[in-house]
N, C-alpha and C. Protein backbone atom coordinates (compact mmCIF):
# COMPACT_ATOMS: atom_id res chain seq x y z
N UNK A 1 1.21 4.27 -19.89
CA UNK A 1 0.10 4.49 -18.96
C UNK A 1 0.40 3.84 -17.63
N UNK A 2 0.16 4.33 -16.81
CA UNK A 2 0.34 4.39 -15.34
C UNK A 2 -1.06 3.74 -14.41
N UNK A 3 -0.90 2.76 -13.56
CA UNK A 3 -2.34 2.53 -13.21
C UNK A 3 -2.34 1.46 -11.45
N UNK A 4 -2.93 1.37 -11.06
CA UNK A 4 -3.32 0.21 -9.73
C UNK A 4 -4.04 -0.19 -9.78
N UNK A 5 -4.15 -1.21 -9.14
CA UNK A 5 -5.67 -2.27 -9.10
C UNK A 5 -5.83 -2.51 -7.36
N UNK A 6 -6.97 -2.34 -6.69
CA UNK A 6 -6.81 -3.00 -5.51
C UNK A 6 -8.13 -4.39 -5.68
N UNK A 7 -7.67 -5.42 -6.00
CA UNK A 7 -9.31 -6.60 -5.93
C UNK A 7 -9.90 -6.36 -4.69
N UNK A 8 -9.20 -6.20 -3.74
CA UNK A 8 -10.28 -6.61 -2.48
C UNK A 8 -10.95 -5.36 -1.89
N UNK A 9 -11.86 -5.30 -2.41
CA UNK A 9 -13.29 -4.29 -2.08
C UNK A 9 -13.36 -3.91 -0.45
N UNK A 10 -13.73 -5.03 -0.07
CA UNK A 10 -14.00 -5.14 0.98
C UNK A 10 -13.48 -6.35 2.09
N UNK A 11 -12.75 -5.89 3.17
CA UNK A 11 -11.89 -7.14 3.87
C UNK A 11 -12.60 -6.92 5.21
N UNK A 12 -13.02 -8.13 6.03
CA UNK A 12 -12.87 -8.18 7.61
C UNK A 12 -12.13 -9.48 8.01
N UNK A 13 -11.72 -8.33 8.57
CA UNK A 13 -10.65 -10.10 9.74
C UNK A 13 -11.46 -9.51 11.25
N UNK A 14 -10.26 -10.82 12.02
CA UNK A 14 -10.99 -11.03 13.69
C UNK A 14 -9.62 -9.98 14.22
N UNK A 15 -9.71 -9.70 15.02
CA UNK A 15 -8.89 -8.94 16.37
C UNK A 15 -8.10 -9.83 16.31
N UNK A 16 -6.65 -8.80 16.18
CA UNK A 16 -5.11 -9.86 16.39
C UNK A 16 -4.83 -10.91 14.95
N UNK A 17 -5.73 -10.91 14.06
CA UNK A 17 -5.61 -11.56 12.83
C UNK A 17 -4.63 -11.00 12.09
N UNK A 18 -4.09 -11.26 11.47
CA UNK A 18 -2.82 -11.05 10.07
C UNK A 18 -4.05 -10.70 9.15
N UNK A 19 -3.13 -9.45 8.06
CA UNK A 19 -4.21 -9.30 7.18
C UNK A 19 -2.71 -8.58 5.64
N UNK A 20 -3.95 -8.83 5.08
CA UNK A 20 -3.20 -8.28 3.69
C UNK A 20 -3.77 -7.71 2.80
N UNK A 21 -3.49 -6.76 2.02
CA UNK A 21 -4.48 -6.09 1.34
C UNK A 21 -3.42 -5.74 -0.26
N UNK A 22 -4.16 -6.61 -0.95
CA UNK A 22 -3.22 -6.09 -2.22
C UNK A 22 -3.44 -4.87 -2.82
N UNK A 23 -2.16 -4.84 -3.94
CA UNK A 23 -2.18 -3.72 -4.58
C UNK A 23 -1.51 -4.36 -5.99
N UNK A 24 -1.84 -4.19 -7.32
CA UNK A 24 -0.58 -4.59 -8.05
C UNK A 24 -0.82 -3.18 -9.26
N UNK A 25 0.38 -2.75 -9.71
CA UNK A 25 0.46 -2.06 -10.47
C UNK A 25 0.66 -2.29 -11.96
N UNK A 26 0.74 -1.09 -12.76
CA UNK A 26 0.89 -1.17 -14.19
C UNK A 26 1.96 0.28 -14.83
N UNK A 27 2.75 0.38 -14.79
CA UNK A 27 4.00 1.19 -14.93
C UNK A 27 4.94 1.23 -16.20
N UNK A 28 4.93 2.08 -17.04
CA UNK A 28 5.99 2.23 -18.12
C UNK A 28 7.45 2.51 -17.69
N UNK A 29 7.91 3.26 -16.75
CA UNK A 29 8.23 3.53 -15.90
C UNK A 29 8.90 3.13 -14.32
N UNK A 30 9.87 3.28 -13.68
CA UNK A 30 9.98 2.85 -13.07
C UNK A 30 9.20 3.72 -11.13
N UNK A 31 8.21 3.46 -11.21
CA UNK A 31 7.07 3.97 -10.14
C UNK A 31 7.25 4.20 -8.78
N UNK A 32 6.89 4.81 -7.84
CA UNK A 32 7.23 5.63 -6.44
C UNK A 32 5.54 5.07 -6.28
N UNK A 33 5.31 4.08 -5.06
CA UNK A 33 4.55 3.75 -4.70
C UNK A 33 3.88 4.10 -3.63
N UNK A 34 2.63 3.80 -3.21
CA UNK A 34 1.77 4.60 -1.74
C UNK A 34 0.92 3.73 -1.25
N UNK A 35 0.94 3.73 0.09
CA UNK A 35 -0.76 3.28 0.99
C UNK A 35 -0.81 4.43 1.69
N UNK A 36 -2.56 4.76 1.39
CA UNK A 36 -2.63 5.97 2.68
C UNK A 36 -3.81 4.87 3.06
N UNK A 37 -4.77 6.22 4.49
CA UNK A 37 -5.32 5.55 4.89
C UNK A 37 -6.38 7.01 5.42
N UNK A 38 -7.26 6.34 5.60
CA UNK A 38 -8.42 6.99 5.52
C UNK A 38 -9.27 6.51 6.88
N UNK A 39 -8.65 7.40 8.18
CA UNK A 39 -9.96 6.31 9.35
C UNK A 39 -11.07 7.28 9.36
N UNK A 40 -11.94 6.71 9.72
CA UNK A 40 -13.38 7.71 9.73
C UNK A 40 -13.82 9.03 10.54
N UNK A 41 -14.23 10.08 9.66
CA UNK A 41 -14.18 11.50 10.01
C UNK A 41 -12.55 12.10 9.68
N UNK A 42 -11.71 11.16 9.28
CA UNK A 42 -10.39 12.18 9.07
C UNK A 42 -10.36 12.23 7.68
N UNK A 43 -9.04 12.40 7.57
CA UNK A 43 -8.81 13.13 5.87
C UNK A 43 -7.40 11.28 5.92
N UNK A 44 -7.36 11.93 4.44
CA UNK A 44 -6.01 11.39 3.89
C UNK A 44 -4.61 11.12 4.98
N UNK A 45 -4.46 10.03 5.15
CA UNK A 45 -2.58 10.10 6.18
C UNK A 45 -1.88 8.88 4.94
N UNK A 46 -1.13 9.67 4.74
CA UNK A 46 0.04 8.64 4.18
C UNK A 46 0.54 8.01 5.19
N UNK A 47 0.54 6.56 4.53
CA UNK A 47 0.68 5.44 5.76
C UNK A 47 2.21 4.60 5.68
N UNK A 48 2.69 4.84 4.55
CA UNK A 48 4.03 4.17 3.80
C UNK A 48 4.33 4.58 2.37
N UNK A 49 5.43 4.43 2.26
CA UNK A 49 5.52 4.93 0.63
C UNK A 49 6.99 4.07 0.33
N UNK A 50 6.96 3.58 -0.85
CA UNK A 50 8.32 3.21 -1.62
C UNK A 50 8.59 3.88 -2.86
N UNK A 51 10.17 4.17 -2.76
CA UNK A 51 10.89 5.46 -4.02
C UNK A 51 11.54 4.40 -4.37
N UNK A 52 12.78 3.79 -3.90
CA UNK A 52 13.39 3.44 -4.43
C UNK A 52 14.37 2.58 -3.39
N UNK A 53 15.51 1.39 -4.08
CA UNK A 53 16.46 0.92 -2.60
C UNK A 53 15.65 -0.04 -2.15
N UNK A 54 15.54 -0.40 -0.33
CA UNK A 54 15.44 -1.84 -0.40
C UNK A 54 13.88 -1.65 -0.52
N UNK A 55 13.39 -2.72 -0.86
CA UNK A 55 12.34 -3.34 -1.36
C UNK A 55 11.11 -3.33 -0.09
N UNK A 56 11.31 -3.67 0.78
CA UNK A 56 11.23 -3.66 1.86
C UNK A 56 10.22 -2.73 2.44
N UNK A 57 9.41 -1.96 3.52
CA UNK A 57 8.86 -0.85 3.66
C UNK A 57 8.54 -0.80 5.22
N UNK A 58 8.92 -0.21 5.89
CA UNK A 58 8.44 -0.38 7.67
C UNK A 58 7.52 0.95 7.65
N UNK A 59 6.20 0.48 8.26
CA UNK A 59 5.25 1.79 8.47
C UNK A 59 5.37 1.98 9.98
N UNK A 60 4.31 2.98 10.49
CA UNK A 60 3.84 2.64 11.94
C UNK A 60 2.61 2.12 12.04
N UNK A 61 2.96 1.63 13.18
CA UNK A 61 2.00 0.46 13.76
C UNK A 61 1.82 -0.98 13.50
N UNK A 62 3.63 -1.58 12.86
CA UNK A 62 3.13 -2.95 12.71
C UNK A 62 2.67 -3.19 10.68
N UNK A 63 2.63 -1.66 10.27
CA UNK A 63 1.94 -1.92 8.94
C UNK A 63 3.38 -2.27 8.14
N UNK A 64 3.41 -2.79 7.11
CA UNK A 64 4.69 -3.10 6.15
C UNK A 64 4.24 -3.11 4.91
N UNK A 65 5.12 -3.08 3.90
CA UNK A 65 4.75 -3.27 2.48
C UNK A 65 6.36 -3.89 1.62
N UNK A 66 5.72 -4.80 0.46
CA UNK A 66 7.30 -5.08 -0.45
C UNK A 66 6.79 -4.53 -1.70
N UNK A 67 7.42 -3.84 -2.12
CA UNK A 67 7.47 -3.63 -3.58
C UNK A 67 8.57 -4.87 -4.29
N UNK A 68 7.49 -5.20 -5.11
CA UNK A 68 7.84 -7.14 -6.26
C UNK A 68 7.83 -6.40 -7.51
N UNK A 69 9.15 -6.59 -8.12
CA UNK A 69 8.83 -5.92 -9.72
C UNK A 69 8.27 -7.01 -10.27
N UNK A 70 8.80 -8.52 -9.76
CA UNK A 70 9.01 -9.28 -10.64
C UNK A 70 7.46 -9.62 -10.65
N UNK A 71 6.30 -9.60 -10.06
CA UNK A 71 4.86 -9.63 -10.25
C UNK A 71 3.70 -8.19 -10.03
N UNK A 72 4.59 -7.45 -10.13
CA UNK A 72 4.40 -5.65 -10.16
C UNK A 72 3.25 -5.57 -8.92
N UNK A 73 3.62 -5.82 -7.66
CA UNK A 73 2.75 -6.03 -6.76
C UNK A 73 3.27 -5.09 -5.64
N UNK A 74 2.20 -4.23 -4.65
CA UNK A 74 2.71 -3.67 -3.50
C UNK A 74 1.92 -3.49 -2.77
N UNK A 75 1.67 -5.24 -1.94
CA UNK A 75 0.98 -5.97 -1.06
C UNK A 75 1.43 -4.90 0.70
N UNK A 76 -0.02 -4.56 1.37
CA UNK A 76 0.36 -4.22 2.72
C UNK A 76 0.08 -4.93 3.64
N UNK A 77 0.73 -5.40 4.66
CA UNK A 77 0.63 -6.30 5.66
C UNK A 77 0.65 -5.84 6.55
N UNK A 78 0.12 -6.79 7.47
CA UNK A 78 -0.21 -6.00 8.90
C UNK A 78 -0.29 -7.83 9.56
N UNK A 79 0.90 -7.87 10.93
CA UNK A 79 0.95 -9.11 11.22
C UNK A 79 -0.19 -9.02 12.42
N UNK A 80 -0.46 -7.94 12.94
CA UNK A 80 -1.79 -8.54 14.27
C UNK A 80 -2.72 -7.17 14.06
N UNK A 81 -3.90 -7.16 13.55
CA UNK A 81 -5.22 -5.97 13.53
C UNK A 81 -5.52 -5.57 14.63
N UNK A 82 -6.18 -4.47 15.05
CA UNK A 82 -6.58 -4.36 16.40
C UNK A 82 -7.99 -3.42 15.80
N UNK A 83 -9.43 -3.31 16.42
CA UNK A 83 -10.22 -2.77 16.03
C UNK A 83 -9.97 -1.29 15.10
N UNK A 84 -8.78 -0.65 16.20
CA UNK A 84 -8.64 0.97 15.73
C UNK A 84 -7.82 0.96 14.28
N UNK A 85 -7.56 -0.03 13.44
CA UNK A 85 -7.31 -0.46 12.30
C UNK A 85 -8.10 -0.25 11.26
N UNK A 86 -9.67 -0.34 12.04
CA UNK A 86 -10.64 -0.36 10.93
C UNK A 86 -10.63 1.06 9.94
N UNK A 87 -10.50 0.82 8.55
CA UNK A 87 -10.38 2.29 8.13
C UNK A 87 -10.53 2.07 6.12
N UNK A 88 -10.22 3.15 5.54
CA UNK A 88 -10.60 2.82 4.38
C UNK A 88 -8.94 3.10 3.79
N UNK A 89 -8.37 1.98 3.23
CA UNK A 89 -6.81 1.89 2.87
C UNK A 89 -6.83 2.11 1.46
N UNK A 90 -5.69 3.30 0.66
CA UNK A 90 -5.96 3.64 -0.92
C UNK A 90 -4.36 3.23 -1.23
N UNK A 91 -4.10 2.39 -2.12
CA UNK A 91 -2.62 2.49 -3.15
C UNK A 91 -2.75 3.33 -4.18
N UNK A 92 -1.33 3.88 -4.14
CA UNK A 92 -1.25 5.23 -4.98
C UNK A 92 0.31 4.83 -5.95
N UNK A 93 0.13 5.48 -7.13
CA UNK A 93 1.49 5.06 -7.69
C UNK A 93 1.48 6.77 -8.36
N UNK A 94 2.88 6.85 -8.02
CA UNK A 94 3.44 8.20 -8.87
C UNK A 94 4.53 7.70 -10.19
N UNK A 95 4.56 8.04 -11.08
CA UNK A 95 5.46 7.73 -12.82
C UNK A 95 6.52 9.08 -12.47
N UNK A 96 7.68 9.33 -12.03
CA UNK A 96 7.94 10.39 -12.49
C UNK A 96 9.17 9.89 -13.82
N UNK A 97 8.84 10.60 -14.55
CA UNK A 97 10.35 10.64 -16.04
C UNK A 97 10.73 11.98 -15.65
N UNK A 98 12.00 11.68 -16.70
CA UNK A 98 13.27 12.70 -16.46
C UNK A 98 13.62 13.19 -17.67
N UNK A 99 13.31 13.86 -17.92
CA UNK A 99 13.36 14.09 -19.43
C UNK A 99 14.69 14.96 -19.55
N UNK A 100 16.07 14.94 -20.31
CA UNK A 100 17.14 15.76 -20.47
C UNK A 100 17.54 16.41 -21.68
């Protein structure tokens, strides 16, 4: 079974604040990870994604993410907020197997 958790419901920071927004997963599997983002009146934008390789994740605008096996976590960071930030952020995990 395949699954995410995000704890933090609800986050405000100040203008120019560092922020973080977890994610940790649950995977049989080795998982293809997601943040989209949701600003108000739009639809769905995929905001970053990790497949596979470095660990690492560069979005636009400053957004980042690490995929941690070793605490199954895929924390998004953002080192300075700016109001037009404000928005509703979703982690997504895809399982794909390979069956031969």
């Amino acid at each position: 079974a395949q699954s995410v958790t995000q704890p933090d419901v609800h986050v405000t920071v100040s203008e120019e604040a560092s922020l973080q927004l977890r994610c940790k997963y649950s995977s049989s599997v080795p998982p293809s990870l997601f943040w989209y983002v949701q600003y108000p009146q739009q639809g769905l934008q995929l905001l970053l994604g990790y497949y596979s390789g470095d660990p690492v994740v560069q979005g636009e605008n400053g957004f980042e993410t690490e995929f941690n096996k070793s605490d199954s976590s895929f924390h998004l960071r953002k080192a300075s907020v700016h109001w037009s930030d404000s928005a509703v952020y979703f982690c997504a995990l895809s399982a794909q197997c390979l069956s031969l």
